[in-house]
PDB file of N, CA and C in Angstrom:
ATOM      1  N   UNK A   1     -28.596 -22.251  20.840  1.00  0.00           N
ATOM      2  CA  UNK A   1     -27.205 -22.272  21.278  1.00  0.00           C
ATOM      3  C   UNK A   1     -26.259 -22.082  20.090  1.00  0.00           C
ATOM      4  N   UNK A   2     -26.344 -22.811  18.992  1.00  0.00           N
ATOM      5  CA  UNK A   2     -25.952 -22.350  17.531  1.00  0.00           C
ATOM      6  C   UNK A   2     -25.882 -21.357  17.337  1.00  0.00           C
ATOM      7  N   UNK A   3     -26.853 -20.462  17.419  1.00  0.00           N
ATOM      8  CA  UNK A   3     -26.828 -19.306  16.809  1.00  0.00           C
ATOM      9  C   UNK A   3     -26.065 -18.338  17.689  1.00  0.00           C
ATOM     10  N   UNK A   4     -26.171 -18.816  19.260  1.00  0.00           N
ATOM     11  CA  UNK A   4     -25.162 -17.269  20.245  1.00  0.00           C
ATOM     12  C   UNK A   4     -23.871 -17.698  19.633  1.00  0.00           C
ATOM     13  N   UNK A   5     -23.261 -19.019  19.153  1.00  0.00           N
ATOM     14  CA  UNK A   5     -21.900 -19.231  19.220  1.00  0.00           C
ATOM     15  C   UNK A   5     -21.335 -18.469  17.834  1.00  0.00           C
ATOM     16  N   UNK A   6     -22.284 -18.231  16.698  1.00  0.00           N
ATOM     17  CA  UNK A   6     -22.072 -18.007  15.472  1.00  0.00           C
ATOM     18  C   UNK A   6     -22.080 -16.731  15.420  1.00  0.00           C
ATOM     19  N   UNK A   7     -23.041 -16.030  15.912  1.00  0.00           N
ATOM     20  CA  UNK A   7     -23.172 -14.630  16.464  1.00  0.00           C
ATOM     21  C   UNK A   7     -21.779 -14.244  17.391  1.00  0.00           C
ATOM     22  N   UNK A   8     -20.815 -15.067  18.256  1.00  0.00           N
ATOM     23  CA  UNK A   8     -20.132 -14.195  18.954  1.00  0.00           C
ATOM     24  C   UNK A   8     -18.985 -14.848  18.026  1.00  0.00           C
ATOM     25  N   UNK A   9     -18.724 -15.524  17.160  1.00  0.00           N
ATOM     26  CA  UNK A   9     -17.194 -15.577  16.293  1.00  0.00           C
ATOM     27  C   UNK A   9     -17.785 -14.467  15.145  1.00  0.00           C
ATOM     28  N   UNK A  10     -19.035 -14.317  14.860  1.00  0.00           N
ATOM     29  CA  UNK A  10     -18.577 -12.974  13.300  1.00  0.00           C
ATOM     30  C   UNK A  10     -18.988 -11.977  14.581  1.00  0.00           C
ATOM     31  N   UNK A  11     -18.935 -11.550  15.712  1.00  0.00           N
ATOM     32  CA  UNK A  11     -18.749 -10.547  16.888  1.00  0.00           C
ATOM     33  C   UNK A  11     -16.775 -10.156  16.327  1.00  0.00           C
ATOM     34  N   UNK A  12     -16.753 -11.089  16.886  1.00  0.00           N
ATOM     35  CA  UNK A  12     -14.832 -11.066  17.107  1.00  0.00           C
ATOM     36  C   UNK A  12     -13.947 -11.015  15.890  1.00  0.00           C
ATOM     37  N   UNK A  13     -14.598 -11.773  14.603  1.00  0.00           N
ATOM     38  CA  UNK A  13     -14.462 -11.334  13.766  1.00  0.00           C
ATOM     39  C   UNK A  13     -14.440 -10.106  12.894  1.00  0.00           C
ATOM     40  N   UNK A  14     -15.459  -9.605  13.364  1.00  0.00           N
ATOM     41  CA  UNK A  14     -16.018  -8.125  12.767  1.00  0.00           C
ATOM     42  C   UNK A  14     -14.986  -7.020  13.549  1.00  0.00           C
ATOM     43  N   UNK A  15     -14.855  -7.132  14.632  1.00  0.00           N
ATOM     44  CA  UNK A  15     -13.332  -6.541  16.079  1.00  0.00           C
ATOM     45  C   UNK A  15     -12.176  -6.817  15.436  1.00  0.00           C
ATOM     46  N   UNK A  16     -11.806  -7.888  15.552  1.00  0.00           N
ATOM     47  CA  UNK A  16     -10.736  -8.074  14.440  1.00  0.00           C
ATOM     48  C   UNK A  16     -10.357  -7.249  13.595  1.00  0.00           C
ATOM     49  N   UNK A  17     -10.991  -7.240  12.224  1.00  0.00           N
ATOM     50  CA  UNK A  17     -11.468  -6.321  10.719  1.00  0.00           C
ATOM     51  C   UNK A  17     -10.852  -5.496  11.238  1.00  0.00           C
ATOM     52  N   UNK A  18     -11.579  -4.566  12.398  1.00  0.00           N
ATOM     53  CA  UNK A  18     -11.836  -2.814  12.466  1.00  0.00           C
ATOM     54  C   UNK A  18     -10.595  -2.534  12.852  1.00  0.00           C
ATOM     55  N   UNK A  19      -9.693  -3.918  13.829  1.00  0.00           N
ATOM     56  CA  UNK A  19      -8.549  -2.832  14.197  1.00  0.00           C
ATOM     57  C   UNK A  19      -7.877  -3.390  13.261  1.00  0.00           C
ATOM     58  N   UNK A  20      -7.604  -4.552  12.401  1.00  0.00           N
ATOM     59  CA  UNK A  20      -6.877  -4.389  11.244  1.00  0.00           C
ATOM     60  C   UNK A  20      -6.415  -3.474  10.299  1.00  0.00           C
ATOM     61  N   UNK A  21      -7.915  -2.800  10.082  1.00  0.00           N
ATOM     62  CA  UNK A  21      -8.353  -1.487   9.078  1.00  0.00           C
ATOM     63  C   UNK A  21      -7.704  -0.198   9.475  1.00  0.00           C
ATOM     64  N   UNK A  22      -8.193  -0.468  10.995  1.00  0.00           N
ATOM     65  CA  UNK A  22      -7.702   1.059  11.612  1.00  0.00           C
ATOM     66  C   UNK A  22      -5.996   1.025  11.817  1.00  0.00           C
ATOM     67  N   UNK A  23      -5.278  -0.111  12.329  1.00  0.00           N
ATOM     68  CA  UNK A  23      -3.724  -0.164  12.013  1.00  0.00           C
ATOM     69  C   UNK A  23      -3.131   0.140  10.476  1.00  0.00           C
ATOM     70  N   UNK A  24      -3.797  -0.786   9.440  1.00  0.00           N
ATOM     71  CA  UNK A  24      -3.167   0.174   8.423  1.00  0.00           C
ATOM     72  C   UNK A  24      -3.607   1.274   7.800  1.00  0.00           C
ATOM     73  N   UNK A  25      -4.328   2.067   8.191  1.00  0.00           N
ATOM     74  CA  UNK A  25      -4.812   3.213   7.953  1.00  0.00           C
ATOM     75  C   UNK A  25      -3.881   4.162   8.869  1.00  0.00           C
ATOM     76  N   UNK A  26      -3.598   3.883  10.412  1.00  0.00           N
ATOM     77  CA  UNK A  26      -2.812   4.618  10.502  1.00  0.00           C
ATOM     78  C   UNK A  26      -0.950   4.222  10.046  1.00  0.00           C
ATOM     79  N   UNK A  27      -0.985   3.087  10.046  1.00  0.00           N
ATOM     80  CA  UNK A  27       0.565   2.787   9.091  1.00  0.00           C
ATOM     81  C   UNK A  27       0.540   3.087   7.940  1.00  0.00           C
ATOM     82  N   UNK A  28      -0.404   3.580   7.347  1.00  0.00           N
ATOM     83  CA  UNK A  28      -0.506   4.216   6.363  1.00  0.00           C
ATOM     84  C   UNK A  28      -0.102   6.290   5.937  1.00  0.00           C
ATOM     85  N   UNK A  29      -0.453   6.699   7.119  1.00  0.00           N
ATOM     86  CA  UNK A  29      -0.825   8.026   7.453  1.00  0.00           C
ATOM     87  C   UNK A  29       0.644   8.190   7.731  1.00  0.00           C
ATOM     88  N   UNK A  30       1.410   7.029   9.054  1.00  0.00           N
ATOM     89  CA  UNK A  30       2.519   6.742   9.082  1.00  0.00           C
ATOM     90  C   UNK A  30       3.408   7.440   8.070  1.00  0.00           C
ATOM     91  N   UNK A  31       3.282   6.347   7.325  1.00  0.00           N
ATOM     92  CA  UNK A  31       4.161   6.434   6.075  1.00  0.00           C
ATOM     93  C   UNK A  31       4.435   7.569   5.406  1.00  0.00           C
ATOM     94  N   UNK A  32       3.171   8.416   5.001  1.00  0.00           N
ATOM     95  CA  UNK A  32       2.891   9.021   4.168  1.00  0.00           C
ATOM     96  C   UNK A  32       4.075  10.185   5.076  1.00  0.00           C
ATOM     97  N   UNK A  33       3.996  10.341   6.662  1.00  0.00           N
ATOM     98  CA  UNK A  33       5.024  11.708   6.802  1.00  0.00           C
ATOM     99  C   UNK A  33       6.464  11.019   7.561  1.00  0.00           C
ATOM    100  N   UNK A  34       6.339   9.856   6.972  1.00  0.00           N
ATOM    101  CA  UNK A  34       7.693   9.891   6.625  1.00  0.00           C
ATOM    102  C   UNK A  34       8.243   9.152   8.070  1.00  0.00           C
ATOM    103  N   UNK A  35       7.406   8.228   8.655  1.00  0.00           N
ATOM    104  CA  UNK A  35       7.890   7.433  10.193  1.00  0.00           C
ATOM    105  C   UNK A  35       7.978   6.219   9.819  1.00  0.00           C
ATOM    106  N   UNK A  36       9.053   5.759  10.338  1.00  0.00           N
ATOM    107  CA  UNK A  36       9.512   4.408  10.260  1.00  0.00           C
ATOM    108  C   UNK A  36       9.603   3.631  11.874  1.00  0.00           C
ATOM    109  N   UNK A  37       9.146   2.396  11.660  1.00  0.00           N
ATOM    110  CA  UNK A  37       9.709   1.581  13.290  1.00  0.00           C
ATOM    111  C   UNK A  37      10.536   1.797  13.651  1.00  0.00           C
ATOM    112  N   UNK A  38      11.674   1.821  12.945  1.00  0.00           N
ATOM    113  CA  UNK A  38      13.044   2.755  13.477  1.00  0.00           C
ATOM    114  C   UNK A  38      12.917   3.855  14.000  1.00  0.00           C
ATOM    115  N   UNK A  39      12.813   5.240  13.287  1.00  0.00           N
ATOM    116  CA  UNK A  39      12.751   6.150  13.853  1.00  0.00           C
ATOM    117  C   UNK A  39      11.663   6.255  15.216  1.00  0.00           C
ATOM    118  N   UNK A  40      10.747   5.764  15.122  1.00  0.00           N
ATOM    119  CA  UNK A  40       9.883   5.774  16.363  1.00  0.00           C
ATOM    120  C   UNK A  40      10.870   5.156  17.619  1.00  0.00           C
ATOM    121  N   UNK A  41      11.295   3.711  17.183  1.00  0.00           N
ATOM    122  CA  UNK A  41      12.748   3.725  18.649  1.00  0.00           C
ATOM    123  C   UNK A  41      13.463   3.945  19.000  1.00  0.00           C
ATOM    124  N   UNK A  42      14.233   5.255  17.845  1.00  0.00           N
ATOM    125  CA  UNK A  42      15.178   5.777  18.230  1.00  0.00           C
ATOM    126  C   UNK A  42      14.356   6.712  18.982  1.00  0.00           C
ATOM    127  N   UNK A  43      13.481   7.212  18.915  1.00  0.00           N
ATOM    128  CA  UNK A  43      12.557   8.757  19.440  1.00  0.00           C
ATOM    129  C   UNK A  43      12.755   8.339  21.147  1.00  0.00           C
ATOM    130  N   UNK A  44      11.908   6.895  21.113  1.00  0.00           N
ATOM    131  CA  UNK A  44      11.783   6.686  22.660  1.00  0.00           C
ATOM    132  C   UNK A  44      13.276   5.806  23.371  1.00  0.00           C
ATOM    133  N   UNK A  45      14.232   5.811  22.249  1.00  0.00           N
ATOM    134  CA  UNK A  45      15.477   5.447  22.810  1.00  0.00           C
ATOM    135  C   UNK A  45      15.854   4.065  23.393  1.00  0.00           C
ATOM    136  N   UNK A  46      15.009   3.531  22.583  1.00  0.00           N
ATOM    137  CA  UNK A  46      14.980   1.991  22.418  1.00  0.00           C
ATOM    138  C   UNK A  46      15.546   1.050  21.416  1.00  0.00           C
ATOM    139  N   UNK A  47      16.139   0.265  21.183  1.00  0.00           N
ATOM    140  CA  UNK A  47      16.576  -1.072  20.328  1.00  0.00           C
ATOM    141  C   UNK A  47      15.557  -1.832  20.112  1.00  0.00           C
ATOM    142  N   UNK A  48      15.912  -2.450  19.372  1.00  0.00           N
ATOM    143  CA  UNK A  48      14.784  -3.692  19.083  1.00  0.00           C
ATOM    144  C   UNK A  48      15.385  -5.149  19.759  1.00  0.00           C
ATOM    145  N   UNK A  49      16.227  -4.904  20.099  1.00  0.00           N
ATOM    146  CA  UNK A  49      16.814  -6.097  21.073  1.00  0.00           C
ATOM    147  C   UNK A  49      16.581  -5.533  22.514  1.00  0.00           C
ATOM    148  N   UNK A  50      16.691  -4.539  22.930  1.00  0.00           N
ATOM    149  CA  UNK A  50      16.174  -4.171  24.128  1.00  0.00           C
ATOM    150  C   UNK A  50      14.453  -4.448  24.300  1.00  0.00           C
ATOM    151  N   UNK A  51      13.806  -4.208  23.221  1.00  0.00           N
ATOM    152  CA  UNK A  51      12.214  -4.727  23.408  1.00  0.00           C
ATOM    153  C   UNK A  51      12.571  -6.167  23.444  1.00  0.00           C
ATOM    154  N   UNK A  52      12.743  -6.984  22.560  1.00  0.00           N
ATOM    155  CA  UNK A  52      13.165  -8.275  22.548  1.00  0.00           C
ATOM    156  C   UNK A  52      13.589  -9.340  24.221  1.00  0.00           C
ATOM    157  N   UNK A  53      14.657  -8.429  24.780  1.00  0.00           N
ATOM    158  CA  UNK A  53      15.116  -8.602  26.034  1.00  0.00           C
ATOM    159  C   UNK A  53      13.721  -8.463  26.934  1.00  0.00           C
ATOM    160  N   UNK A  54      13.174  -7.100  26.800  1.00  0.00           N
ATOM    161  CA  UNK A  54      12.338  -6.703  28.132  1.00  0.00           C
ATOM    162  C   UNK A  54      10.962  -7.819  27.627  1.00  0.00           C
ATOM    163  N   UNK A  55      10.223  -8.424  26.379  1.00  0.00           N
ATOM    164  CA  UNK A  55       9.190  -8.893  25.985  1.00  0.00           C
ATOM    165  C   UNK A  55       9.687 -10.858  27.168  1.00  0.00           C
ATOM    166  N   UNK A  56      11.407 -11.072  27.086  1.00  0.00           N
ATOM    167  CA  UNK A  56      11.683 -12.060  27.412  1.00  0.00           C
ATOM    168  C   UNK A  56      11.791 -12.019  29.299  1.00  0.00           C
ATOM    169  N   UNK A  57      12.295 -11.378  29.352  1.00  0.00           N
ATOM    170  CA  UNK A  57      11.945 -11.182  30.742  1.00  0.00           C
ATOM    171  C   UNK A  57      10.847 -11.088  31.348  1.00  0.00           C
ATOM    172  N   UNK A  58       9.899 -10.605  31.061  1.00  0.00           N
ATOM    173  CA  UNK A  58       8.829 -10.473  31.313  1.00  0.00           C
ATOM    174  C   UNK A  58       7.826 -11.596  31.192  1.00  0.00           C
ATOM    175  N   UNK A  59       7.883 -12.612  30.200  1.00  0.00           N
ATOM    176  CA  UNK A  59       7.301 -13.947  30.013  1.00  0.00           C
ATOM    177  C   UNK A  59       8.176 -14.451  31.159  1.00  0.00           C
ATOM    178  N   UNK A  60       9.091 -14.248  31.421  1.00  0.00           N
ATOM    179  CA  UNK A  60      10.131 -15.601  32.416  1.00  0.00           C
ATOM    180  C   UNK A  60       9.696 -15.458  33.640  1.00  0.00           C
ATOM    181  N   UNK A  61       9.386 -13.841  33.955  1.00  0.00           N
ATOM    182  CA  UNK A  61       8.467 -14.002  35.404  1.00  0.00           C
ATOM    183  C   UNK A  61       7.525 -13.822  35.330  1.00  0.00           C
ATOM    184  N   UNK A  62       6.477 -14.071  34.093  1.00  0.00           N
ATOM    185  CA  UNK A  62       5.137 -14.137  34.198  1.00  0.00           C
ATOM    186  C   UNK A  62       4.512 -15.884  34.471  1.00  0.00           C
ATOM    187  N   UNK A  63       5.553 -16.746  33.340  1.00  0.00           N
ATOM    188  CA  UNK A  63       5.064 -17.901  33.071  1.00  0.00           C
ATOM    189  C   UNK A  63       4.760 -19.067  34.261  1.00  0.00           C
ATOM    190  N   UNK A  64       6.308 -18.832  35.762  1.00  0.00           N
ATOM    191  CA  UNK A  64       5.846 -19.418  36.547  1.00  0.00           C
ATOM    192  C   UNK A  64       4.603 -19.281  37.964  1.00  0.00           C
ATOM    193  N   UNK A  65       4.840 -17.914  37.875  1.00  0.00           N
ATOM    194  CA  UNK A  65       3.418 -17.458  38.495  1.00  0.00           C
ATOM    195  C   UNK A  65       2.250 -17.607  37.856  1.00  0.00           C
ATOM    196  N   UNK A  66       1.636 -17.693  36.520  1.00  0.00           N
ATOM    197  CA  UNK A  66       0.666 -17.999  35.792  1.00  0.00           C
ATOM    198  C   UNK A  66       0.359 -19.693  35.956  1.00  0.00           C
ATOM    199  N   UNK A  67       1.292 -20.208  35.877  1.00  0.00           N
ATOM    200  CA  UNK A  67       1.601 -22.029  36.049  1.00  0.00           C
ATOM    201  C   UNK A  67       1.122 -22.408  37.915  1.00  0.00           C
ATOM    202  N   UNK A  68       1.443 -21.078  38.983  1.00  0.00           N
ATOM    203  CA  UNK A  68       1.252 -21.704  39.822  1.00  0.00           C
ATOM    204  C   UNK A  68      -0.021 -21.544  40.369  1.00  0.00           C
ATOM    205  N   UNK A  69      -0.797 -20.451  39.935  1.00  0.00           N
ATOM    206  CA  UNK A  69      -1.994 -19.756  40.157  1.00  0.00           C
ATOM    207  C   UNK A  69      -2.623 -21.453  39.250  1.00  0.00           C
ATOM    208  N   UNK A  70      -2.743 -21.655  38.256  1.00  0.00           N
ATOM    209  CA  UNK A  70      -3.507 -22.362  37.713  1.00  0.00           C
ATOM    210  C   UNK A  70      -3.343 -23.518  38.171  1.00  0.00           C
ATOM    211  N   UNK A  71      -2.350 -23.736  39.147  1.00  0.00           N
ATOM    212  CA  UNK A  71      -2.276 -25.034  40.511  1.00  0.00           C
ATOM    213  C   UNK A  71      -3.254 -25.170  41.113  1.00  0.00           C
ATOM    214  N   UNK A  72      -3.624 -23.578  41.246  1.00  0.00           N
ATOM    215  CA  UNK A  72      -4.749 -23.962  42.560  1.00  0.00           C
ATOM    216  C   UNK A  72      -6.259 -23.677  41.888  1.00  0.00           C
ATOM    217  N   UNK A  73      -6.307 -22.599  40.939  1.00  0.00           N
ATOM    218  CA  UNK A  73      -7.284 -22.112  40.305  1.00  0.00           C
ATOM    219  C   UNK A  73      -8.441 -23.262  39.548  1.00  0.00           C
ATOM    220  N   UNK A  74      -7.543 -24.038  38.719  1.00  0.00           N
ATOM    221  CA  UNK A  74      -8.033 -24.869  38.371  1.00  0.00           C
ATOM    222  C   UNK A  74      -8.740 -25.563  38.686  1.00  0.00           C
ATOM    223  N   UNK A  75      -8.235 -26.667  39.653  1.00  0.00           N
ATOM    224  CA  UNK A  75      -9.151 -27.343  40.298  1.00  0.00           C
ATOM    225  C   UNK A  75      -9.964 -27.110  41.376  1.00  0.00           C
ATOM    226  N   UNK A  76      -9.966 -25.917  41.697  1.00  0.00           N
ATOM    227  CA  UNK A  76     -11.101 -25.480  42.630  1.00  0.00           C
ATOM    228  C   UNK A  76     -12.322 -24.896  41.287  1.00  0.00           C
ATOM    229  N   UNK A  77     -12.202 -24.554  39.889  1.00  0.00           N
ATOM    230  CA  UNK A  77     -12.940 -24.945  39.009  1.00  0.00           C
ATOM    231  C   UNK A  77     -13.165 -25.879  38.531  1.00  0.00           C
ATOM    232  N   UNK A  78     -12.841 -26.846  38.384  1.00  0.00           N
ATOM    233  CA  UNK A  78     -13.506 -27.942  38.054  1.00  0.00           C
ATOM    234  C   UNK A  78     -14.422 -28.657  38.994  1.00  0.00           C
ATOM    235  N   UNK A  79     -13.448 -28.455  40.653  1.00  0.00           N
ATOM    236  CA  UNK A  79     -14.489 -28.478  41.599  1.00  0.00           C
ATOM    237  C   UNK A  79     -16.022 -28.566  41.444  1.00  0.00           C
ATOM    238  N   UNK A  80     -15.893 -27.165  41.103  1.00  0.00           N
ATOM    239  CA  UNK A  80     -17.035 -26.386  41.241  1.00  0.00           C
ATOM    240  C   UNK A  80     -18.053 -26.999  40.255  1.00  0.00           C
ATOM    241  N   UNK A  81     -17.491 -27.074  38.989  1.00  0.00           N
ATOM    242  CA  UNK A  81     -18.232 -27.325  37.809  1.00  0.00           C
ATOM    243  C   UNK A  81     -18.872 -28.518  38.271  1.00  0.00           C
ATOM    244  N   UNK A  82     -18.063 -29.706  38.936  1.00  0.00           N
ATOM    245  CA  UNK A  82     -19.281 -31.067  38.842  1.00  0.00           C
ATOM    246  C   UNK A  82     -19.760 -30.637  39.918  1.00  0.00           C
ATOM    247  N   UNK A  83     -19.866 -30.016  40.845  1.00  0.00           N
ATOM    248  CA  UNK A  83     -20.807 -30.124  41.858  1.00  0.00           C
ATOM    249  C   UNK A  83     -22.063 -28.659  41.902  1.00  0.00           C
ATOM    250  N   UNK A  84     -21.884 -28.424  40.576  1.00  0.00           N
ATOM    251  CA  UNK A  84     -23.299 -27.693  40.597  1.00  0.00           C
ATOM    252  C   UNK A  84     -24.259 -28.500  40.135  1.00  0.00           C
ATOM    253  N   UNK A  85     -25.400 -27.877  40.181  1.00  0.00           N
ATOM    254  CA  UNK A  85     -26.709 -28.141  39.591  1.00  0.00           C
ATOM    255  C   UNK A  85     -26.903 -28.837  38.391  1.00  0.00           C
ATOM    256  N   UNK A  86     -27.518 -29.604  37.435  1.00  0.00           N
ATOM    257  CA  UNK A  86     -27.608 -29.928  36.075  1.00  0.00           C
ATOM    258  C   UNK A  86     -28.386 -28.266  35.981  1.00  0.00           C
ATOM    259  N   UNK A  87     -28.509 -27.727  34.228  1.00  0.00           N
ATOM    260  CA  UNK A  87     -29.084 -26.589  34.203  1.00  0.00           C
ATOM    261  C   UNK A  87     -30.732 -27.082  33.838  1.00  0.00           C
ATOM    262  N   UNK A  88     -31.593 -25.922  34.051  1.00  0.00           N
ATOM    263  CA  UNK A  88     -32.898 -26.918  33.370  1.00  0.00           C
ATOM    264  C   UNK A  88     -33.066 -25.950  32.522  1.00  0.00           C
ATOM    265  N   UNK A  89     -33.835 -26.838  31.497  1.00  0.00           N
ATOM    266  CA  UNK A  89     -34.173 -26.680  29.959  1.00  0.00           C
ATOM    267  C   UNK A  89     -35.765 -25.742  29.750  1.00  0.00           C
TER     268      UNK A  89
END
């Protein structure tokens, strides 16, 4: 059991790395012809307070539907969990 848990954090770890690597490699490539975060929102005609706005809105009607689903979700898992089986060894 040790070893699947150790095996799947340097998994996610190693995922991690690659898109780290691969973001600044291309913010790198970026750079080099000359694109900035700016210019990319002016391209698609966006603010950074307009992302800001739409990132907030979007949590405000995500958070109470997520809160009410896990009303019911929940404890029909935990349910579940004590009334299964013990596992055998």
């Amino acid at each position: 059991m040790q070893r699947e848990v150790h095996s799947d954090v340097v998994y996610y770890l190693r995922g991690t790395l690659k898109l780290l690597l691969a973001s600044l490699i291309a913010g790198t490539f970026m750079s080099f012809f000359g694109l900035t975060p700016m210019a990319v929102l002016e391209f698609l005609g966006v603010t950074p307070e307009e992302i800001q706005a739409g990132l907030y809105d979007g949590f405000a009607w995500a958070a109470p539907r997520a809160l009410l689903g896990a009303m019911v979700v929940l404890p029909v898992w935990f349910v579940t969990y004590i009334l299964m089986p013990p596992p055998r060894d």
